[in-house]
N, C-alpha and C. Protein backbone atom coordinates (compact mmCIF):
# COMPACT_ATOMS: atom_id res chain seq x y z
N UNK A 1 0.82 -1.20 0.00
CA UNK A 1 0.00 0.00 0.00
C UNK A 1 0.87 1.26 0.00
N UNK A 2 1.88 1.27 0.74
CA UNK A 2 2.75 2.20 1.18
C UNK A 2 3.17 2.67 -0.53
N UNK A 3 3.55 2.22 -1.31
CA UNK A 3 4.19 1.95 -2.51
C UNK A 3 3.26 3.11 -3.60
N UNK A 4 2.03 2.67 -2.92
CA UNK A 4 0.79 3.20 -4.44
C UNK A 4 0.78 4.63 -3.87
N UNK A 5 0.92 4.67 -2.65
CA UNK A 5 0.55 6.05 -1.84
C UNK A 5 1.94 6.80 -2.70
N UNK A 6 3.21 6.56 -2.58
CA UNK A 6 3.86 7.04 -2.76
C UNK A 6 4.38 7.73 -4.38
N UNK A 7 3.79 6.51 -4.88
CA UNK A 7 3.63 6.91 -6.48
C UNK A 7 2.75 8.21 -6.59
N UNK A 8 1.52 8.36 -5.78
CA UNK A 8 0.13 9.37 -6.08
C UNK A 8 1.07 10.96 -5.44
N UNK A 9 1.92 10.22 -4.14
CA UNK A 9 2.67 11.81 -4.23
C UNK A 9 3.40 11.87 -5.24
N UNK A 10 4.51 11.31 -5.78
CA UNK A 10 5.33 11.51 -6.36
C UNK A 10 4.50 12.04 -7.90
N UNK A 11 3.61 11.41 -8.24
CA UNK A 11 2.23 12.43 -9.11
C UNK A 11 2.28 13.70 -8.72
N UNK A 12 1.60 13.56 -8.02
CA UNK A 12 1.52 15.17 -7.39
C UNK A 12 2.46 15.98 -7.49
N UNK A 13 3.84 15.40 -6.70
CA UNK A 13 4.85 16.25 -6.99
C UNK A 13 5.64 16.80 -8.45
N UNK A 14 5.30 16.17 -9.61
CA UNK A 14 5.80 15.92 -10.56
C UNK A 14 4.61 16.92 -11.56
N UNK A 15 3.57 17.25 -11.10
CA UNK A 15 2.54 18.04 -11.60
C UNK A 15 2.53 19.49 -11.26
N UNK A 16 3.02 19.29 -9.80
CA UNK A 16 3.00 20.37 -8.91
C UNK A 16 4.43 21.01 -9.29
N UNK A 17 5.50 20.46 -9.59
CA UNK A 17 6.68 21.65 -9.48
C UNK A 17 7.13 21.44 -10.64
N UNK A 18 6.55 20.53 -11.71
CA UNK A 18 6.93 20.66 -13.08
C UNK A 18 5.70 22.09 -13.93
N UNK A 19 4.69 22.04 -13.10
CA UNK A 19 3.63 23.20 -13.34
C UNK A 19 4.47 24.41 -13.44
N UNK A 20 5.00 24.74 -12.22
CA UNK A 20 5.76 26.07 -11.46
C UNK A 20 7.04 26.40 -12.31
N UNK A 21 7.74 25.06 -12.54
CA UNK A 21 8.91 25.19 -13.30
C UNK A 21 8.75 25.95 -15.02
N UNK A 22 7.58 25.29 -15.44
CA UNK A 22 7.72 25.72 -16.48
C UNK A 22 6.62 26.65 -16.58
N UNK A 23 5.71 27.42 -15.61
CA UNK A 23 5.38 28.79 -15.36
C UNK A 23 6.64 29.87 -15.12
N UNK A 24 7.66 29.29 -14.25
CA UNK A 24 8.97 30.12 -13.92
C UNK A 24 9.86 30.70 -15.06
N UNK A 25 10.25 29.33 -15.52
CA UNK A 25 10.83 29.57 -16.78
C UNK A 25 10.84 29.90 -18.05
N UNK A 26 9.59 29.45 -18.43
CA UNK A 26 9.05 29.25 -19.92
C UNK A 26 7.99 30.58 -20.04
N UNK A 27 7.21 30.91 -19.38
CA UNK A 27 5.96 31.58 -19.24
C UNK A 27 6.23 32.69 -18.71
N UNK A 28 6.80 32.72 -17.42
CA UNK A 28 6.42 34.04 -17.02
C UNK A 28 7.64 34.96 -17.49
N UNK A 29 8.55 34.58 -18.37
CA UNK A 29 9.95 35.49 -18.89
C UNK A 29 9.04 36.22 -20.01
N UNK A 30 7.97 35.61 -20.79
CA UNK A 30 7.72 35.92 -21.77
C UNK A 30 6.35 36.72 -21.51
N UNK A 31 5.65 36.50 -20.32
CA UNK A 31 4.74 37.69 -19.40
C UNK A 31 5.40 38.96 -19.57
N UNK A 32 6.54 38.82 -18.68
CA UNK A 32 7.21 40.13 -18.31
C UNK A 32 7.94 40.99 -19.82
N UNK A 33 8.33 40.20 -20.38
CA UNK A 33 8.89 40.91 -21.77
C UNK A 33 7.53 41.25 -22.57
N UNK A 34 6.82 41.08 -22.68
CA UNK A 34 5.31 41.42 -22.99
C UNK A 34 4.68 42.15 -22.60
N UNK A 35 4.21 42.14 -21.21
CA UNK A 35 3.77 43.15 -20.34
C UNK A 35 2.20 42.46 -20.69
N UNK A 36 2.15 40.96 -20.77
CA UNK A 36 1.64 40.01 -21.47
C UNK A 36 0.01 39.05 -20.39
N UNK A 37 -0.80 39.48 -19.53
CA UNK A 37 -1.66 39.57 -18.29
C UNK A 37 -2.22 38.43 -19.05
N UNK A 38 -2.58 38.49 -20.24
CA UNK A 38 -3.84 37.53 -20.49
C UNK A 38 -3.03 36.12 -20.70
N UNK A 39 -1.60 35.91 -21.28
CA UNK A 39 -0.76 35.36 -21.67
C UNK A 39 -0.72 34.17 -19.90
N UNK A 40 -0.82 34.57 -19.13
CA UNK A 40 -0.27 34.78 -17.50
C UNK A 40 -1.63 33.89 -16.85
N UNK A 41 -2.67 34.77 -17.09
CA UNK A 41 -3.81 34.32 -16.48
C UNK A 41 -4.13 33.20 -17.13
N UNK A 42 -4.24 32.73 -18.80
CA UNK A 42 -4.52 31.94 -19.05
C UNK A 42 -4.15 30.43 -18.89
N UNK A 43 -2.14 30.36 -18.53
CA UNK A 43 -1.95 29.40 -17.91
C UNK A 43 -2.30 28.95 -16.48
N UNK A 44 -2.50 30.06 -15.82
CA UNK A 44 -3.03 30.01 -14.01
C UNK A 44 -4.47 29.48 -14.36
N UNK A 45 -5.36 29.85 -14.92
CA UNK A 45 -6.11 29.10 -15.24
C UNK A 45 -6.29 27.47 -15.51
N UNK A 46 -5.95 27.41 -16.62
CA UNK A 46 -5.17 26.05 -16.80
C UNK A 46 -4.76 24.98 -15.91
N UNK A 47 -4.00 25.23 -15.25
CA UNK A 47 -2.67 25.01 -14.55
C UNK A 47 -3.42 24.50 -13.05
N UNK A 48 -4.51 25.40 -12.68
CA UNK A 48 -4.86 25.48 -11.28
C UNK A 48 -6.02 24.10 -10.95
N UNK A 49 -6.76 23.86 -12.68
CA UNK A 49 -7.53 22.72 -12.87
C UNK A 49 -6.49 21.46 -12.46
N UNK A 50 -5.57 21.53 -12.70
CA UNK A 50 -4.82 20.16 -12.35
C UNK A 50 -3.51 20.50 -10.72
N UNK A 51 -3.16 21.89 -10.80
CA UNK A 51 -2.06 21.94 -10.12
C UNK A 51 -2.34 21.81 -8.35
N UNK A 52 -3.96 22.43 -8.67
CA UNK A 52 -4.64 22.26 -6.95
C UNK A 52 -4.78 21.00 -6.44
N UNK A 53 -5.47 20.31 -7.62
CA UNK A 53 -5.95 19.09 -6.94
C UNK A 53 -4.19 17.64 -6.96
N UNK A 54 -3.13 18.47 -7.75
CA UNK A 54 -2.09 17.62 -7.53
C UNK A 54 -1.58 18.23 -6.06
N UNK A 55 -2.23 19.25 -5.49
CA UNK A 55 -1.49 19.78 -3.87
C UNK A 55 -2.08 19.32 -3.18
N UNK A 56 -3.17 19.06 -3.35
CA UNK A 56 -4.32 18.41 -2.32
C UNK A 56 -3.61 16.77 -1.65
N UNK A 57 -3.60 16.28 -3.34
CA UNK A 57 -3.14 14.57 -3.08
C UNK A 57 -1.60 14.71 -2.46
N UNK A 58 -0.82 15.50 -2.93
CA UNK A 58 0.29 15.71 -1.94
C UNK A 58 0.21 15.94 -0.32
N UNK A 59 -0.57 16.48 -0.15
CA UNK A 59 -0.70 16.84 1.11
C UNK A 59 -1.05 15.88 1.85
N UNK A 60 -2.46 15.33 1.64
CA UNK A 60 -3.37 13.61 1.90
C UNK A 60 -2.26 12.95 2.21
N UNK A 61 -1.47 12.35 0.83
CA UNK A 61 -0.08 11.37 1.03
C UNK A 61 0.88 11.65 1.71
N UNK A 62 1.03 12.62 1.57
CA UNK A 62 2.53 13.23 2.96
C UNK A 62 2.15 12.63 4.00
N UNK A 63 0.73 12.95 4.33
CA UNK A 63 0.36 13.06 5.84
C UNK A 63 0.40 11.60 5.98
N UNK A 64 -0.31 11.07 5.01
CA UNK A 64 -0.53 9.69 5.52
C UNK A 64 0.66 8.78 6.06
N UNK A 65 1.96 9.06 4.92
CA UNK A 65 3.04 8.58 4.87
C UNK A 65 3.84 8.85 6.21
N UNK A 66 4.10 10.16 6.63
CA UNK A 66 4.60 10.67 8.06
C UNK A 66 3.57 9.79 8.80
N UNK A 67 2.70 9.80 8.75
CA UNK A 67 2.42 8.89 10.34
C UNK A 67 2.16 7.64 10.07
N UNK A 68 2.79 7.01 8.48
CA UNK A 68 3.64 5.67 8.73
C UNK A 68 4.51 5.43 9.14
N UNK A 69 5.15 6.37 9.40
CA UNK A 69 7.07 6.57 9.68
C UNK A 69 6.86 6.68 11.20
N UNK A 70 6.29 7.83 11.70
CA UNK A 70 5.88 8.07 12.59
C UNK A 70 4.53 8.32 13.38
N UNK A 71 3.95 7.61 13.40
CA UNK A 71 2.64 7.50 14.38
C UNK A 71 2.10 8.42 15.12
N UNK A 72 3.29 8.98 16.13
CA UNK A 72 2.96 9.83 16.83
C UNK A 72 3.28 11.27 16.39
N UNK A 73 1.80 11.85 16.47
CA UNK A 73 1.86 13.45 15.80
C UNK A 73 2.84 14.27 16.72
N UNK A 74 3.30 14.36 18.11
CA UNK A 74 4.38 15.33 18.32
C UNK A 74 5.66 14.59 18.04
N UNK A 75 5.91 13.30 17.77
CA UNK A 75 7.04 12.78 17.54
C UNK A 75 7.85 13.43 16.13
N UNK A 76 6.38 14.04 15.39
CA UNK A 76 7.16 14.93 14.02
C UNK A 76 8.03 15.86 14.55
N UNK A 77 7.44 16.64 15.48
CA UNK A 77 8.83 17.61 15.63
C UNK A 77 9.85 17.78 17.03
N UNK A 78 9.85 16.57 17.49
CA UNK A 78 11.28 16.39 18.34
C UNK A 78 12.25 16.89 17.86
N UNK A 79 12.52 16.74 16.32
CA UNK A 79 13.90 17.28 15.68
C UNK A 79 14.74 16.04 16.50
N UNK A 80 14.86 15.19 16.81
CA UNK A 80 15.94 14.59 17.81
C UNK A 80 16.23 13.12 16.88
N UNK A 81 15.54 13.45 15.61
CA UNK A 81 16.87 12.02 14.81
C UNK A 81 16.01 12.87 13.43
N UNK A 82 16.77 12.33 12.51
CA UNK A 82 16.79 12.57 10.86
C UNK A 82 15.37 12.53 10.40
N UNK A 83 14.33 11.36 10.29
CA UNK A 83 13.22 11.82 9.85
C UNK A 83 12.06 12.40 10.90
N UNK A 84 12.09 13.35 12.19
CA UNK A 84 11.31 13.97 12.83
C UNK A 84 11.62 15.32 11.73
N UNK A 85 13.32 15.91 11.84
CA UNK A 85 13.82 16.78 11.28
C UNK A 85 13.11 17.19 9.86
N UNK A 86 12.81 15.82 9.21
CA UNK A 86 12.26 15.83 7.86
C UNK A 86 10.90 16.11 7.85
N UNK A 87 10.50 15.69 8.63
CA UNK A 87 8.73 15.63 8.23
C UNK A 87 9.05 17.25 8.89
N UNK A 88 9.27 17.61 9.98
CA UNK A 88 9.20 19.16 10.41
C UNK A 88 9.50 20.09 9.12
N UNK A 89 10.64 19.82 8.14
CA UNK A 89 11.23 20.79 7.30
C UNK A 89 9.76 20.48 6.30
N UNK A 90 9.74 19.45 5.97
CA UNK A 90 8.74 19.40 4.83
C UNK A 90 7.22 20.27 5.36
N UNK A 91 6.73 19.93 6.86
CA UNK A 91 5.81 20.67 6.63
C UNK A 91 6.06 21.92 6.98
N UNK A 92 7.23 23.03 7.24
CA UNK A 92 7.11 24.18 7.68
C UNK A 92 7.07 24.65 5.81
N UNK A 93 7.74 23.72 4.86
CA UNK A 93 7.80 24.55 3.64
C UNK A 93 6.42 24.20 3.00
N UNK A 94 5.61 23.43 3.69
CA UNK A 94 3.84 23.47 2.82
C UNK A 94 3.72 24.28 3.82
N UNK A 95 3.92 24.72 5.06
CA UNK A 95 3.26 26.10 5.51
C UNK A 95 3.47 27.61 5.07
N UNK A 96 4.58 27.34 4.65
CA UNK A 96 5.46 28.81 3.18
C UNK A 96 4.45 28.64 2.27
N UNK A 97 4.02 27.35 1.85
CA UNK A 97 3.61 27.13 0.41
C UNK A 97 2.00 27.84 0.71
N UNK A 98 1.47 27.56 1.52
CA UNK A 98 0.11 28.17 1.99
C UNK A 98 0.20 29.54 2.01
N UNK A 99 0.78 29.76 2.74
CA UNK A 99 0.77 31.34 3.02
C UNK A 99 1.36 32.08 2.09
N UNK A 100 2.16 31.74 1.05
CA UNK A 100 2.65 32.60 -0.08
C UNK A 100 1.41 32.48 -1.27
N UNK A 101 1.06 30.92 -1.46
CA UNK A 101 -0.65 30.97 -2.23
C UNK A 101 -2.10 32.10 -1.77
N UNK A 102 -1.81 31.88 -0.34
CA UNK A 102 -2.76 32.38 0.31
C UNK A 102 -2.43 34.05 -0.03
N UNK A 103 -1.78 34.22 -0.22
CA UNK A 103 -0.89 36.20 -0.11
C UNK A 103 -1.19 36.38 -1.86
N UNK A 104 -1.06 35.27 -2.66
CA UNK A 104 -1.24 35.79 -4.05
C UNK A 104 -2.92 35.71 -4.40
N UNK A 105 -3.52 34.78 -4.01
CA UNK A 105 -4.94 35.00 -4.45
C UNK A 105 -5.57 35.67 -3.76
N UNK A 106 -5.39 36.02 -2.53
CA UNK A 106 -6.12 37.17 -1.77
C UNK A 106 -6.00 38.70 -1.99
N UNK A 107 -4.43 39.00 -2.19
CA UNK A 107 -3.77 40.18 -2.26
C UNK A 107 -2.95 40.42 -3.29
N UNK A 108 -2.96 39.90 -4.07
CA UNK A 108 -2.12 40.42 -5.37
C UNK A 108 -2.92 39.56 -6.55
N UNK A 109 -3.40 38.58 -7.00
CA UNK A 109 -4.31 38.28 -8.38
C UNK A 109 -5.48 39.52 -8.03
N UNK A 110 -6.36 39.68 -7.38
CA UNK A 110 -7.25 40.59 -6.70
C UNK A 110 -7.09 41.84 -7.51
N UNK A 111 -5.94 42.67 -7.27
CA UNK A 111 -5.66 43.97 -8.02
C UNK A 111 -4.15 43.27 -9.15
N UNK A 112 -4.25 42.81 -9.53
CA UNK A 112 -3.22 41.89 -11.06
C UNK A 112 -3.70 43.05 -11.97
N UNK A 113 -2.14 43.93 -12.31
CA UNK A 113 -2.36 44.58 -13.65
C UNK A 113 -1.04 44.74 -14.48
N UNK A 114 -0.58 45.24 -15.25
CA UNK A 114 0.89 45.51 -15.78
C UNK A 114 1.33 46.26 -14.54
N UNK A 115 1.03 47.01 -13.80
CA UNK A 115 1.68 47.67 -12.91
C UNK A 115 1.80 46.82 -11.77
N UNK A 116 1.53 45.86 -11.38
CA UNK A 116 1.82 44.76 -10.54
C UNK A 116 2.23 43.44 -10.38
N UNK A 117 2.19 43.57 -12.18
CA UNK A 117 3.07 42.19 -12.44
C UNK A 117 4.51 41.91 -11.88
N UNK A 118 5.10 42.76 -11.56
CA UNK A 118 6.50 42.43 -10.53
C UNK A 118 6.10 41.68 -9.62
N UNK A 119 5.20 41.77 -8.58
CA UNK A 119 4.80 41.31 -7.25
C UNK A 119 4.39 40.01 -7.88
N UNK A 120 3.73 39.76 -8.65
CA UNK A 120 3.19 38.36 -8.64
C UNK A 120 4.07 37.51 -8.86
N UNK A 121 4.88 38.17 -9.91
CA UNK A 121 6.12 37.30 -10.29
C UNK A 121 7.18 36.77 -9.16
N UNK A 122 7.24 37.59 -8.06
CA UNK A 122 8.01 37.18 -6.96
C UNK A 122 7.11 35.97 -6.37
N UNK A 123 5.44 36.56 -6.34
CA UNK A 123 4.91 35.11 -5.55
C UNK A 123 5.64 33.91 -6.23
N UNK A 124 5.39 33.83 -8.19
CA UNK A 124 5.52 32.94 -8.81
C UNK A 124 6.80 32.18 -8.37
N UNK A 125 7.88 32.59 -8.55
CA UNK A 125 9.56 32.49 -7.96
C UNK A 125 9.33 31.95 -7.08
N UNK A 126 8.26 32.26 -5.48
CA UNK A 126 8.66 32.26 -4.48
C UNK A 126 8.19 30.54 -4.29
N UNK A 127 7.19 30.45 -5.31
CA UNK A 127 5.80 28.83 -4.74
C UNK A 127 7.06 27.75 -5.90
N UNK A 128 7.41 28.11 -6.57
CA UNK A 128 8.26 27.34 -7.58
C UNK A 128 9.82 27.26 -6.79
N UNK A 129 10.47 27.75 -5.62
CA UNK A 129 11.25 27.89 -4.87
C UNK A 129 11.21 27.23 -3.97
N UNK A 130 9.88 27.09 -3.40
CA UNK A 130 9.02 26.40 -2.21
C UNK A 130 8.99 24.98 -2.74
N UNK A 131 8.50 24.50 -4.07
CA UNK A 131 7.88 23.42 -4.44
C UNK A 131 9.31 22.60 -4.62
N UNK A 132 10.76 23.43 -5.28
CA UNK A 132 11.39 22.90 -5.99
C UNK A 132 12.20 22.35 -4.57
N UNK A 133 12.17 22.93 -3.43
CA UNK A 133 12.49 22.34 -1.74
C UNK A 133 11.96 21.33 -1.13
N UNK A 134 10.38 21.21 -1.12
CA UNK A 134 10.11 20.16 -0.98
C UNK A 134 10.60 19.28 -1.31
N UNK A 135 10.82 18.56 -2.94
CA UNK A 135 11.21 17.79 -3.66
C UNK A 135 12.49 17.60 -3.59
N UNK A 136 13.25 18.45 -2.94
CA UNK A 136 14.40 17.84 -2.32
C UNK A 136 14.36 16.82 -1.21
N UNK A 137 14.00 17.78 -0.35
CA UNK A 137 13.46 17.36 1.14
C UNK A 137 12.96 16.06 0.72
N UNK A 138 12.08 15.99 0.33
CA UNK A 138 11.40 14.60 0.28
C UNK A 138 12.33 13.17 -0.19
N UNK A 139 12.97 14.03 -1.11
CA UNK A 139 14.62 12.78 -1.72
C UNK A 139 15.21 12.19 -0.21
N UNK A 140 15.31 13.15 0.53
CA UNK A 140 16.37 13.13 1.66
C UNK A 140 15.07 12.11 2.67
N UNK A 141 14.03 11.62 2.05
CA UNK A 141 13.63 11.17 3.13
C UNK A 141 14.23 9.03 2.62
N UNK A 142 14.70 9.62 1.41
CA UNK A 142 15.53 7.64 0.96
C UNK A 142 16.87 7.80 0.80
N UNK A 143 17.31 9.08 1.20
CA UNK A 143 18.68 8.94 0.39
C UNK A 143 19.23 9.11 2.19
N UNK A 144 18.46 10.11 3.29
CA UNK A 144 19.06 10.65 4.47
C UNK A 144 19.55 11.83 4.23
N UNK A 145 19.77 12.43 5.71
CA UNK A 145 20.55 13.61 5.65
C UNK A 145 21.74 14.08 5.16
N UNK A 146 22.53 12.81 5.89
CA UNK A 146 24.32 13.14 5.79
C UNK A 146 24.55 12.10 4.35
């Protein structure tokens, strides 16, 4: 079981920061040299039909998976051996990942114009920065720390 769970994150993850990556790279260079909104919105559009519900199943599977590892919910953050450390890092960066989502659709898509496309673009950087950490983090949960 453990196995299928892990495939549906590794989905997720592979939806989720290959989304961001090539919003980062591919898309939003060619936003900003444009001055390009509809160009922008139309992949967030897009993107959000599949990229939400690949955060959702990430999240579900994380959780499930950490309290295969570990059972006990304060045992995540003892910090006092390698995977407490891990599950703590992984979820303080889905708590970045919330609150930087949460800061762009509340407070910056809201008023989204050429004159504010800088700001979004930092959210963009910031969730594709966030996502591309996790997916480290998460390596380090087969490969270890040291």
């Amino acid at each position: 079981m453990l196995n299928y769970i892990l495939i549906a994150h590794l989905l997720g993850a592979t939806i989720w920061t290959g989304g961001h990556l090539i919003l980062s790279l591919a898309i939003l260079p060619k936003v900003l040299a444009n001055r390009d909104l509809a160009m922008l919105l139309q992949f967030e559009q897009q993107f959000e039909k599949v990229g939400l519900p690949a955060l959702v199943v990430q999240i579900v599977t994380g959780l499930w998976m950490a309290h295969q590892i570990m059972p006990t919910f304060s045992a995540w953050f003892t910090l006092d051996n390698d995977l407490s450390i891990l599950i703590s890092l992984k979820l303080s960066l889905l708590l970045a990942t919330i609150l930087v989502a949460l800061h762009a659709r509340f407070w910056v898509i809201p008023t989204l114009s050429t004159n504010t496309l800088r700001a979004f673009s930092v959210n963009i950087i910031l969730i594709t920065l966030l996502s591309v950490s996790l997916l480290i983090v998460g390596s380090l949960f087969r490969t270890g720390l040291s």
